[in-house]
Protein backbone atom coordinates (compact mmCIF):
# COMPACT_ATOMS: atom_id res chain seq x y z
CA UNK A 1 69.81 22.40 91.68
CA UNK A 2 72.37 21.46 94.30
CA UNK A 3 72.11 19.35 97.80
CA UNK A 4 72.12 20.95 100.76
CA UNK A 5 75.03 20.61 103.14
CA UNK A 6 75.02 19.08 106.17
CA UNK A 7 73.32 15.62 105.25
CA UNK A 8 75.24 12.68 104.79
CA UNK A 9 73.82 9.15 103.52
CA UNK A 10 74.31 6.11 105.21
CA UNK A 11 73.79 2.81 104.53
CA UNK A 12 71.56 0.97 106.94
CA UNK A 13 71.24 -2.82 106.31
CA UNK A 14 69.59 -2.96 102.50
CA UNK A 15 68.36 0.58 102.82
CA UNK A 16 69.78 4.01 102.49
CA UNK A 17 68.81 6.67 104.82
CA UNK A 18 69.85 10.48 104.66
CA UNK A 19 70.81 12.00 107.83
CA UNK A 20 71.32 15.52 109.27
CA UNK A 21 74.82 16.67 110.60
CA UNK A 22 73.75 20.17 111.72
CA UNK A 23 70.82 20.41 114.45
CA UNK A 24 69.38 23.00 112.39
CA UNK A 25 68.56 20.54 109.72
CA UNK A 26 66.75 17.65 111.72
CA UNK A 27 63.35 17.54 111.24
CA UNK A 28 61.92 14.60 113.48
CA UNK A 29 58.54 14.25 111.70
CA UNK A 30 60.31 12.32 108.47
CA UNK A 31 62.96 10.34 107.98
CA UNK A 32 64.62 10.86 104.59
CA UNK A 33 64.68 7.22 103.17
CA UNK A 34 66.28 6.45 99.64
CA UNK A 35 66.46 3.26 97.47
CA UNK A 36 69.73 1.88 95.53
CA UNK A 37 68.87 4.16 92.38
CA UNK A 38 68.35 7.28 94.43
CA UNK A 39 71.29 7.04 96.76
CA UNK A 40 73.60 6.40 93.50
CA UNK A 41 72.44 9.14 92.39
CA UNK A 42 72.66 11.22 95.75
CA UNK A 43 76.04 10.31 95.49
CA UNK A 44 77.18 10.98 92.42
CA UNK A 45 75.91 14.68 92.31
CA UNK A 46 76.10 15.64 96.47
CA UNK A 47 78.07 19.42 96.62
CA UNK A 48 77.24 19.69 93.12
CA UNK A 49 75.05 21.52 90.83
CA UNK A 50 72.81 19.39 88.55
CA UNK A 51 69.78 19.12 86.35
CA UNK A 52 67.12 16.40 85.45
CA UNK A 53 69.57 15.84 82.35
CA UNK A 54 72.51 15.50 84.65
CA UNK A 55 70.46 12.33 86.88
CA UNK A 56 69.27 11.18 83.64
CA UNK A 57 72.19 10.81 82.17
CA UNK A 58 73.00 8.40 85.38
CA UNK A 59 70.88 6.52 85.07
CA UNK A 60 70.94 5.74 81.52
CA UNK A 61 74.42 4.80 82.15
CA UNK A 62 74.35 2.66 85.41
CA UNK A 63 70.90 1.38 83.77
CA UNK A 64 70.90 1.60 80.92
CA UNK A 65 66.92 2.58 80.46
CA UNK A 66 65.42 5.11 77.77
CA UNK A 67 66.40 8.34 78.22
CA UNK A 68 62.36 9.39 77.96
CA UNK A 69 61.76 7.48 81.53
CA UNK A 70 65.35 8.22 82.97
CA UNK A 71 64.42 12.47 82.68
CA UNK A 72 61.20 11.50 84.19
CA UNK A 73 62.16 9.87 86.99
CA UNK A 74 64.93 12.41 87.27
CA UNK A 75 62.60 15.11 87.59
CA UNK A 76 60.35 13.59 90.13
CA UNK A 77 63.62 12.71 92.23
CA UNK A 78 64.63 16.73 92.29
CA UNK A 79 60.76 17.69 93.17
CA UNK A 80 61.19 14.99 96.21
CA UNK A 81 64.21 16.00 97.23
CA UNK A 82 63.26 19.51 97.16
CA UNK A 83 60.60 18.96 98.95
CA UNK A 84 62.28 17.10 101.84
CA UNK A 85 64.76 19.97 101.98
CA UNK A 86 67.65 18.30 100.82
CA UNK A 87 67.44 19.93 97.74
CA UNK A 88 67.68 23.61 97.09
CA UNK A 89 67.24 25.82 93.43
């Protein structure tokens, strides 16, 4: 999986919001909101390929959680991201 180009996260206040630099890319209905795990991991892998092993390895690291719930929430990070089109295959 990779991250599409064209969004950039930002920082607002305690949040972390993604945002679209290309008018092809805005969609006004959502607003792409992340929390401190998700943006470090946004991050650490944006313009690069990954996998669920690649986020889980993150997070183990920053974390230090169990690898079994790291790769889950991994995976269900890349299915929402996908789905918000921030995320391709």
């Amino acid at each position: 999986m990779k991250t599409v180009e064209g969004f950039t996260l930002r920082s607002l206040a305690k949040e972390y919001i993604i945002t679209a630099e290309n008018i092809k890319q805005i969609n006004f209905n959502k607003m792409i909101s992340l929390n401190e795990s998700a943006a470090y991991l946004w991050q650490s892998v944006n313009g690069k390929e990954f996998t669920a092993d690649t986020l889980a390895d993150l997070l183990v690291e920053r974390y230090e959680i169990d690898r079994e719930t790291a790769l889950r929430d991994s995976e269900a990070i890349m299915v929402k991201w996908k789905e918000a089109g921030i995320a391709i295959d």
